[in-house]
C-alpha atoms as a PDB file:
ATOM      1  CA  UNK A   1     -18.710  14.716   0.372  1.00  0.00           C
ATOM      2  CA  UNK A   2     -19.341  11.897  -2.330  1.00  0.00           C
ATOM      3  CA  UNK A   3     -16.166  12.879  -3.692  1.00  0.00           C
ATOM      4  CA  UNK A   4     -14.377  12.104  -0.315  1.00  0.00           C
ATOM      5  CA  UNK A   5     -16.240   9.050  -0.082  1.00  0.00           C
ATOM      6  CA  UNK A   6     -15.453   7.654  -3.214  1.00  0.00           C
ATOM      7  CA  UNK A   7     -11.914   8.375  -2.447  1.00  0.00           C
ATOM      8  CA  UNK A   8     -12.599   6.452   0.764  1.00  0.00           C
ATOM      9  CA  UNK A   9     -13.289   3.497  -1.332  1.00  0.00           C
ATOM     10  CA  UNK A  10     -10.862   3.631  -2.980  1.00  0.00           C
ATOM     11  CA  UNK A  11      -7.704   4.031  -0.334  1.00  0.00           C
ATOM     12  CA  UNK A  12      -9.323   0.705   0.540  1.00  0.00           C
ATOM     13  CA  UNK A  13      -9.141  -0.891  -2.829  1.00  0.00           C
ATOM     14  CA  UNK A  14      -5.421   0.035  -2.439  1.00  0.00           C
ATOM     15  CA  UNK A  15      -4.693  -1.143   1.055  1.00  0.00           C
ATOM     16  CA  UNK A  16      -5.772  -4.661  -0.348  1.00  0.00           C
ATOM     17  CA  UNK A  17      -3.692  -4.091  -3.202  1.00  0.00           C
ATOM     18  CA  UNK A  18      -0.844  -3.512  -1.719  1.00  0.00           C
ATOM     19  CA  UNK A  19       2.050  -5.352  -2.111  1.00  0.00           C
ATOM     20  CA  UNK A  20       2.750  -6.386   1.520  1.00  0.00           C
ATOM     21  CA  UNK A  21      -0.583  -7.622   1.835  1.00  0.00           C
ATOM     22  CA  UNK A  22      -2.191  -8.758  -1.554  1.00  0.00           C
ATOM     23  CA  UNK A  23       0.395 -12.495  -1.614  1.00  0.00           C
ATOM     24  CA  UNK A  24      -0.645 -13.532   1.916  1.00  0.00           C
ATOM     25  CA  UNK A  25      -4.134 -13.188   2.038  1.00  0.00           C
ATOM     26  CA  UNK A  26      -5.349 -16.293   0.595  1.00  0.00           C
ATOM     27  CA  UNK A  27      -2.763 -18.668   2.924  1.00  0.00           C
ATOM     28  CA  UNK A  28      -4.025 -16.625   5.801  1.00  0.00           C
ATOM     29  CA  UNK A  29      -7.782 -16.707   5.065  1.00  0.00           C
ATOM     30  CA  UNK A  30      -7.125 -20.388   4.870  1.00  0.00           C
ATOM     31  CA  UNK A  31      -5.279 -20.850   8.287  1.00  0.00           C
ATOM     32  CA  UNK A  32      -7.943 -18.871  10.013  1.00  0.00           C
ATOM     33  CA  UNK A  33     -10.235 -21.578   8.199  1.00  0.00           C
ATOM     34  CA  UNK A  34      -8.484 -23.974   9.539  1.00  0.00           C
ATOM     35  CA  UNK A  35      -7.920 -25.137   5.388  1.00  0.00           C
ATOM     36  CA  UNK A  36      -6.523 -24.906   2.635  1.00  0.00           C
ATOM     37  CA  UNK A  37      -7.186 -22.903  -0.410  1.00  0.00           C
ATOM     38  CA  UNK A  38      -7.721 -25.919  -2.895  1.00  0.00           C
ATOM     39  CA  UNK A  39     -10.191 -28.178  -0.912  1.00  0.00           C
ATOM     40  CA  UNK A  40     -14.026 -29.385  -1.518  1.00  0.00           C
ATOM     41  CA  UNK A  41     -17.172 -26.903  -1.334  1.00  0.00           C
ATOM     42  CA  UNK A  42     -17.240 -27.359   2.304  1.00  0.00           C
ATOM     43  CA  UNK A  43     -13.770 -26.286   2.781  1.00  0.00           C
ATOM     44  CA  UNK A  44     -14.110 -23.496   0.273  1.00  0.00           C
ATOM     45  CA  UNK A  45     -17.346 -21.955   2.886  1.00  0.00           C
ATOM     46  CA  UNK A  46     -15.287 -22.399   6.047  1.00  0.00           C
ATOM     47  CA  UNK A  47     -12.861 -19.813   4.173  1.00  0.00           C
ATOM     48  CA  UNK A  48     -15.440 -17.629   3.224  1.00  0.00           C
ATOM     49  CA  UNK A  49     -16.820 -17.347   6.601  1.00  0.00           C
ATOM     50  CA  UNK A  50     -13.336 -16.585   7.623  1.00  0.00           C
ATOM     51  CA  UNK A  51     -12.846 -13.984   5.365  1.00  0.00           C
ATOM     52  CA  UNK A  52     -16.366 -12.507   5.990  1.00  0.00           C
ATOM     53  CA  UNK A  53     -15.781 -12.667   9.888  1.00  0.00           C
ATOM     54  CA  UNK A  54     -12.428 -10.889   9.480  1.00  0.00           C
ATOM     55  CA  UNK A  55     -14.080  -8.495   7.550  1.00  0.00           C
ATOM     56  CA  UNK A  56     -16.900  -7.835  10.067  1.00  0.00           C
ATOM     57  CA  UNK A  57     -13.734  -7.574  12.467  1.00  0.00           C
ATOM     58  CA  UNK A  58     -12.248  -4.492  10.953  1.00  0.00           C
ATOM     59  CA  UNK A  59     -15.516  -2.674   9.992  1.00  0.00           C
ATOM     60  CA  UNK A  60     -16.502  -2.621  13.111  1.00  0.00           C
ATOM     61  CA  UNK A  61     -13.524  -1.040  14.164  1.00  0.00           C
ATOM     62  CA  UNK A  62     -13.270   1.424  11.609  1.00  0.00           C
ATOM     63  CA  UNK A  63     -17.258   2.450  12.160  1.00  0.00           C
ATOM     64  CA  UNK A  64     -17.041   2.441  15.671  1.00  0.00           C
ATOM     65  CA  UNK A  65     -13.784   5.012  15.338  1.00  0.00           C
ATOM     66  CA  UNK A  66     -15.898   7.147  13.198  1.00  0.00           C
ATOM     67  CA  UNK A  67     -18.198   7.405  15.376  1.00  0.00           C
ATOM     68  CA  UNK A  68     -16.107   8.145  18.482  1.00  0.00           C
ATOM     69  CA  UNK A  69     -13.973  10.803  16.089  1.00  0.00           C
ATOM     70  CA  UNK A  70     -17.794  12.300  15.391  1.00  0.00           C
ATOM     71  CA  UNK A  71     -18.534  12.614  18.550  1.00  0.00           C
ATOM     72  CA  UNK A  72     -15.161  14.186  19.973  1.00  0.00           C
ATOM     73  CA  UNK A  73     -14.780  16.470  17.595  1.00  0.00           C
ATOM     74  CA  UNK A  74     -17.756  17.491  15.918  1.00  0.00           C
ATOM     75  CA  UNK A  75     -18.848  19.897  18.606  1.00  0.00           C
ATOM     76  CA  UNK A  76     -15.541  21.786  18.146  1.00  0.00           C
ATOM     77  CA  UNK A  77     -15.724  25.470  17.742  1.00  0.00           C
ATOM     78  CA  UNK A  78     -15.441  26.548  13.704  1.00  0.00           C
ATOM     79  CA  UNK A  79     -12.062  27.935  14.386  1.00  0.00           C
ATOM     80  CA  UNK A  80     -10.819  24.470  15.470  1.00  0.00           C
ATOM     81  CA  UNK A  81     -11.874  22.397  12.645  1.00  0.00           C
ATOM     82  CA  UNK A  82     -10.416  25.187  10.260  1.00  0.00           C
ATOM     83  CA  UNK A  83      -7.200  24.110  12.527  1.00  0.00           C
ATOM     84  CA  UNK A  84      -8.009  20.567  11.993  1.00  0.00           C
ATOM     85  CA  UNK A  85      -8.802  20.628   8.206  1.00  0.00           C
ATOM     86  CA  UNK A  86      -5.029  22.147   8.082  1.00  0.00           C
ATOM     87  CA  UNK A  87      -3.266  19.700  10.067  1.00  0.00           C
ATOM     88  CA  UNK A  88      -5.406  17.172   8.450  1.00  0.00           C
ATOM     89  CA  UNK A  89      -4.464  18.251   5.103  1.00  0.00           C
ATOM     90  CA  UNK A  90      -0.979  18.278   6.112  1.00  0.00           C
ATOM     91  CA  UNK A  91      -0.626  14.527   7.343  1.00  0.00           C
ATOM     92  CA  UNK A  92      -2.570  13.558   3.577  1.00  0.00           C
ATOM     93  CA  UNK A  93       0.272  15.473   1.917  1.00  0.00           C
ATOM     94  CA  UNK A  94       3.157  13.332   4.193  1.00  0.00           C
ATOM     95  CA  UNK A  95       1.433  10.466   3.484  1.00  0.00           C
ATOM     96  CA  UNK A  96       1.096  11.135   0.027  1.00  0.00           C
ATOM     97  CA  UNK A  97       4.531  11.929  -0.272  1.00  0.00           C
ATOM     98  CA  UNK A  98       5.636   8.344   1.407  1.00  0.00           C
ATOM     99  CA  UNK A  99       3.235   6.660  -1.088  1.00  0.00           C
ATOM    100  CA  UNK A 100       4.760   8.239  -4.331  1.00  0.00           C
ATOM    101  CA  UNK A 101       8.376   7.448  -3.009  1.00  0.00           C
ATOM    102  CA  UNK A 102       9.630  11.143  -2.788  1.00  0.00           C
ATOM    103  CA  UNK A 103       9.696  10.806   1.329  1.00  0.00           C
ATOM    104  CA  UNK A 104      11.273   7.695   2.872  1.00  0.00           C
ATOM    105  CA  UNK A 105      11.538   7.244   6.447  1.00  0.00           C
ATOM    106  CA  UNK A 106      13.247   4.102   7.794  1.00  0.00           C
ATOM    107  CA  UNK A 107      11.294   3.483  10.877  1.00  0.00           C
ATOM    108  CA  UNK A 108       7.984   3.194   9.230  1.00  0.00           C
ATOM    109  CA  UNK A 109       9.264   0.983   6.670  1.00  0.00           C
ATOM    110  CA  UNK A 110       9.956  -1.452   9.077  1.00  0.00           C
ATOM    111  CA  UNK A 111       7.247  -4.596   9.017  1.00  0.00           C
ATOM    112  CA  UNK A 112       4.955  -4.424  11.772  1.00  0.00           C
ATOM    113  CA  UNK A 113       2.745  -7.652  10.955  1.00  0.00           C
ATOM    114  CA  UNK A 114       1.253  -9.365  13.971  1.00  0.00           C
ATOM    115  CA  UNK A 115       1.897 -12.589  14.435  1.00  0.00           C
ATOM    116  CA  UNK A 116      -0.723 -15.542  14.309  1.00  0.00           C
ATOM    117  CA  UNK A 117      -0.184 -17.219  17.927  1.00  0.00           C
ATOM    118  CA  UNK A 118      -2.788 -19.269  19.615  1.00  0.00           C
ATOM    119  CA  UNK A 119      -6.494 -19.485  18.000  1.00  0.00           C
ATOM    120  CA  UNK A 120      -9.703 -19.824  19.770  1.00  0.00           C
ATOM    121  CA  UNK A 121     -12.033 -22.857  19.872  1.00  0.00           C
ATOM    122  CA  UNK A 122     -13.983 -20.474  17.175  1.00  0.00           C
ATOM    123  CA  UNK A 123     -12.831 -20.135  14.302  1.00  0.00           C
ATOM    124  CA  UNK A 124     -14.975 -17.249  13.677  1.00  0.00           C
ATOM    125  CA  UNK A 125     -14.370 -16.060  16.474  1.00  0.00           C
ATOM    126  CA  UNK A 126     -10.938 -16.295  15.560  1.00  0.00           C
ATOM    127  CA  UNK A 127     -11.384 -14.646  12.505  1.00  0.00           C
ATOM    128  CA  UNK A 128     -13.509 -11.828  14.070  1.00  0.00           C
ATOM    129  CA  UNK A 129     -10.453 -10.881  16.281  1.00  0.00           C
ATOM    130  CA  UNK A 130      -7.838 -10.788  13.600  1.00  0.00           C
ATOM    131  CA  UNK A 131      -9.887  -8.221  11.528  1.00  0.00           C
ATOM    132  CA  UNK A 132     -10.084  -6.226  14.556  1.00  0.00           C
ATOM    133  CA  UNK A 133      -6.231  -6.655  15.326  1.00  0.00           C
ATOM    134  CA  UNK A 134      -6.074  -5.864  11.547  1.00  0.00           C
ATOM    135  CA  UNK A 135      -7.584  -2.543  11.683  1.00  0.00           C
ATOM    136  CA  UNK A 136      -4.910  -1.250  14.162  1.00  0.00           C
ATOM    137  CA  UNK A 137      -2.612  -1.390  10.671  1.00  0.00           C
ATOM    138  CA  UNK A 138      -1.008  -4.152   9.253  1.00  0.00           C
ATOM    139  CA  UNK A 139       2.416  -2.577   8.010  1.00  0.00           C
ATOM    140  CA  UNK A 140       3.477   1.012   7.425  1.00  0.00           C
ATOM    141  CA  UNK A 141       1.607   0.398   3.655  1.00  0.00           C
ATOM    142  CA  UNK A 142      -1.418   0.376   4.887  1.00  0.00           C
ATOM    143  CA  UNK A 143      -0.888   2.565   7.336  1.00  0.00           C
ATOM    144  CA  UNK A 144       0.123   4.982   5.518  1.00  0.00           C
ATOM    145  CA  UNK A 145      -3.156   5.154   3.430  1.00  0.00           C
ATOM    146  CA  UNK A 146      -5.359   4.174   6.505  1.00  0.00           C
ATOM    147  CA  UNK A 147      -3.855   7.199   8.023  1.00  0.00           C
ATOM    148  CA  UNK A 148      -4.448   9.861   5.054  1.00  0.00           C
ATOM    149  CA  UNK A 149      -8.317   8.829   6.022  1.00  0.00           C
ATOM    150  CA  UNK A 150      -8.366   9.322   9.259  1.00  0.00           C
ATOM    151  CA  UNK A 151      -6.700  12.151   8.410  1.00  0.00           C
ATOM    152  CA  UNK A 152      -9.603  13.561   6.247  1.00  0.00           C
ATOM    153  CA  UNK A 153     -12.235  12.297   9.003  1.00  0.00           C
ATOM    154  CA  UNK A 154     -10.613  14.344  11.510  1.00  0.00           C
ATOM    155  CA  UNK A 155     -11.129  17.299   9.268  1.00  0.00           C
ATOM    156  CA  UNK A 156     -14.814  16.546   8.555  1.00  0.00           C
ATOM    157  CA  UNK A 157     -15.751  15.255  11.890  1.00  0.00           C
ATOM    158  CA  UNK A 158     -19.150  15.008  10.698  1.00  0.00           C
ATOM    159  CA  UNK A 159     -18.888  12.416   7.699  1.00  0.00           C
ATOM    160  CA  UNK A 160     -16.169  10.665   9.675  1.00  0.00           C
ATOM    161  CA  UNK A 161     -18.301   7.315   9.967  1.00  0.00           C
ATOM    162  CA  UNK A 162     -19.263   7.866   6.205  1.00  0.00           C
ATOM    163  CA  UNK A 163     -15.588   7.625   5.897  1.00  0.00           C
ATOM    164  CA  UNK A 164     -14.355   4.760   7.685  1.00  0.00           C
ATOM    165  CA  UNK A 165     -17.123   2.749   6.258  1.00  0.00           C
ATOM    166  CA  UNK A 166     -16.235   3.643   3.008  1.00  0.00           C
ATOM    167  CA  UNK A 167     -12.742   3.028   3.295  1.00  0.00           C
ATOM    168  CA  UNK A 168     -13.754  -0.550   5.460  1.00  0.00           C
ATOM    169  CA  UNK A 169     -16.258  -1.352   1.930  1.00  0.00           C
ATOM    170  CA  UNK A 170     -13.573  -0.555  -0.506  1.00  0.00           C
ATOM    171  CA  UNK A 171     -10.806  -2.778   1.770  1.00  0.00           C
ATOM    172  CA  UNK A 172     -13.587  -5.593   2.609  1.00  0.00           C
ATOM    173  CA  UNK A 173     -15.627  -6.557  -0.897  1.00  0.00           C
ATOM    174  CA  UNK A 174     -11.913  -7.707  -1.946  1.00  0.00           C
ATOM    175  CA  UNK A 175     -11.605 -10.077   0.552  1.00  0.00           C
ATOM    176  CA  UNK A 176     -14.773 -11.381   0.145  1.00  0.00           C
ATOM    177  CA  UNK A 177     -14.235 -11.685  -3.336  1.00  0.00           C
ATOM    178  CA  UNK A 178     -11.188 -13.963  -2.133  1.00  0.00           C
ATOM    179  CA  UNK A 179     -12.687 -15.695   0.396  1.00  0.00           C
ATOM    180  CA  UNK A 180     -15.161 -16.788  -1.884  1.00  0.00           C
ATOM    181  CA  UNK A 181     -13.062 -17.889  -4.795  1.00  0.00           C
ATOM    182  CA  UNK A 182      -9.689 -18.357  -2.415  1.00  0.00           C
ATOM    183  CA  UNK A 183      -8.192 -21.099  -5.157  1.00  0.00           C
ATOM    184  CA  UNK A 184      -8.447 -18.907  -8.041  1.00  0.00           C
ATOM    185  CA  UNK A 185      -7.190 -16.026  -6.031  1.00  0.00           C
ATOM    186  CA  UNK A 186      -4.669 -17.705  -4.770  1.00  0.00           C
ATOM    187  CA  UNK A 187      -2.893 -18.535  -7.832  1.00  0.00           C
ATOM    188  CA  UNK A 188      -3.805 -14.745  -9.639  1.00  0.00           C
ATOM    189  CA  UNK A 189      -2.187 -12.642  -7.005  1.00  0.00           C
ATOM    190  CA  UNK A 190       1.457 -12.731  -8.512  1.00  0.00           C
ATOM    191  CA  UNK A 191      -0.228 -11.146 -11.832  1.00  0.00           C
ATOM    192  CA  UNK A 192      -1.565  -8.085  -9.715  1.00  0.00           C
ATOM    193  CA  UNK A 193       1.493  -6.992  -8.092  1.00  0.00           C
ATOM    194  CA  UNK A 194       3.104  -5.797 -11.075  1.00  0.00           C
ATOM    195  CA  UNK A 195       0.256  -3.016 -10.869  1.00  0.00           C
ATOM    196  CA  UNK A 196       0.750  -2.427  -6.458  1.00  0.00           C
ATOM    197  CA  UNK A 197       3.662   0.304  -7.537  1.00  0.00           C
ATOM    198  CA  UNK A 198       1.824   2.450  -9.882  1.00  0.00           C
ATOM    199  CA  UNK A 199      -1.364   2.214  -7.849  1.00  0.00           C
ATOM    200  CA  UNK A 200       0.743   3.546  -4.639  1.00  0.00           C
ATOM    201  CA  UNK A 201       2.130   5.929  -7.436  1.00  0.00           C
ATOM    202  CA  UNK A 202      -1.438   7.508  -8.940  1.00  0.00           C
ATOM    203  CA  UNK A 203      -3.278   7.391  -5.225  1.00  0.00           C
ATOM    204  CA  UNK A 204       0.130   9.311  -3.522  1.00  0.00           C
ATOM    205  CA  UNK A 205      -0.498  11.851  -6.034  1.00  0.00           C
ATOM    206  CA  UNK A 206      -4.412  11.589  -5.466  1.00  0.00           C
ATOM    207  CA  UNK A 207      -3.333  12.171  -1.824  1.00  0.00           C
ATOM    208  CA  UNK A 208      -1.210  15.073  -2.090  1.00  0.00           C
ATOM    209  CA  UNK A 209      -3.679  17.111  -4.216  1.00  0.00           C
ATOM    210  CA  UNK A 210      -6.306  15.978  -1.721  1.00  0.00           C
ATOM    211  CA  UNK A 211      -4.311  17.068   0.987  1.00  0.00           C
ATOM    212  CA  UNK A 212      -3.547  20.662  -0.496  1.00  0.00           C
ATOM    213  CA  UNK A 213      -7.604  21.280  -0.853  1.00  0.00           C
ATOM    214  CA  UNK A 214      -8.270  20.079   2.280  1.00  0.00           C
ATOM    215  CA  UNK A 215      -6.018  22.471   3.800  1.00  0.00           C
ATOM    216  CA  UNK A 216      -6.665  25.073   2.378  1.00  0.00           C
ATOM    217  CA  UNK A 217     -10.658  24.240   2.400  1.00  0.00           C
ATOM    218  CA  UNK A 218     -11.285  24.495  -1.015  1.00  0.00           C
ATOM    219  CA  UNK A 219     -12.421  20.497  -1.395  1.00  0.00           C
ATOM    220  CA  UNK A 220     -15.869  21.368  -2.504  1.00  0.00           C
ATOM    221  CA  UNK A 221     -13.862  23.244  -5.568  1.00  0.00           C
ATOM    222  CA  UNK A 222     -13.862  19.702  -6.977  1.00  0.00           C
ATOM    223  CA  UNK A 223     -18.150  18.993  -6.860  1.00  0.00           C
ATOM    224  CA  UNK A 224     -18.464  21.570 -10.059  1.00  0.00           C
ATOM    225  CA  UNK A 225     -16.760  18.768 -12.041  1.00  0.00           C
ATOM    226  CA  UNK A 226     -19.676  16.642 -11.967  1.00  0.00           C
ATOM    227  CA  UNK A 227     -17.530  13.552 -13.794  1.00  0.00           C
ATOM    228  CA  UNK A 228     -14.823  13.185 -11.582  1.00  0.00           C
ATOM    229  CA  UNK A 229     -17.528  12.379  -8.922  1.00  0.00           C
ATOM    230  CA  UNK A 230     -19.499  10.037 -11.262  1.00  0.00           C
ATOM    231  CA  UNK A 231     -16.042   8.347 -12.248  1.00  0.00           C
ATOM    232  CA  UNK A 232     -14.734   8.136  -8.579  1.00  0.00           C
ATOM    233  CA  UNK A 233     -18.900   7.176  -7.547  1.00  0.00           C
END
């Protein structure tokens, strides 16, 4: 369990990371704002509270569909979460497999941003609504690692909230972290993405061996090597 957890947080580490998402996010923290990314200290808190509203956004969508995923499926018969760890573990392998570069599939490489059209008087309400559009998957890249844990929820039906919030923490501290210093951010981004392909590299492979345990149910195999859950913890 703390090992899937940990793994949680980090799919979310690489969602932000990733390179269809990491150069926009300061410009579009700052139009939620209602800003821009190099004004005063009040300027600089109306983007924080954008970011931290568009966080709350997608948590709340993420916890709330580990909770309904809980309560669908955790009163399953044994048989059929067997069934589900192995389909589960399947989709983490295909997704794994599209992360690493080995599988390509046209159609979900295609961009499937949504489009900023008309805000509310709010601006955190605003905000609030564009993390929850958010959490319905910004483009395939995300998806694609969003999907590996719902994936692994659906096989543990009972630490699916754990889950999602995990994977919400390790997506959301980020872009607080850029909310609250959106200038600096701003400017550092371009040095990061030099690291998004071997990141989507490492976790596709992290994903396919998760995958493979999870199907064949041998995940807790992993909690006798006490480091790789301190390291991943």
């Amino acid at each position: 369990m703390e090992l899937s957890l940990g793994i949680a947080v980090f799919a979310g580490l690489v969602s932000f990371l990733s390179p269809c998402v990491l150069p926009i996010i300061p410009g579009f923290l700052g139009y939620l704002a209602g800003t821009t990314t190099d004004g005063g200290e009040a300027k600089k808190w109306d983007i924080f509270k954008a970011s931290f509203f568009f966080v709350l956004g997608f948590s709340l969508v993420f916890s709330l569909l580990g909770v309904l995923l809980n309560t669908l499926l955790s009163g399953v018969a044994y048989e059929a979460q067997i069934w589900l760890g192995r389909i589960g573990g399947l989709i983490i392998i295909f997704f794994g497999l599209l992360l690493t570069g080995l599988v390509r599939l046209k159609f979900l490489e295609k961009d499937r941003k949504f489009q900023v059209g008309k805000k509310f008087n709010s601006k955190n309400l605003t905000s609030l609504l564009f993390g929850a559009a958010f959490a319905a998957g910004w483009t395939p890249c995300v998806g694609a690692v969003l999907g590996s844990v719902l994936a692994l929820a659906a096989s543990a039906p009972g630490s699916a909230f754990s889950l999602l919030f995990a994977y919400s923490l390790g997506l959301g501290v980020p872009f607080l972290l850029v909310g609250a210093f959106a200038s600096f951010a701003e400017k550092s981004m371009n040095k990061f993405l030099k690291y998004a392909a071997p990141l989507n590299l490492l976790f596709g492979i992290v994903l396919i061996i998760l995958g493979v345990l999870v199907f064949t149910n041998s995940l807790n195999l992993i909690a006798n090597f006490g480091f790789i859950n301190k390291f991943l913890l």
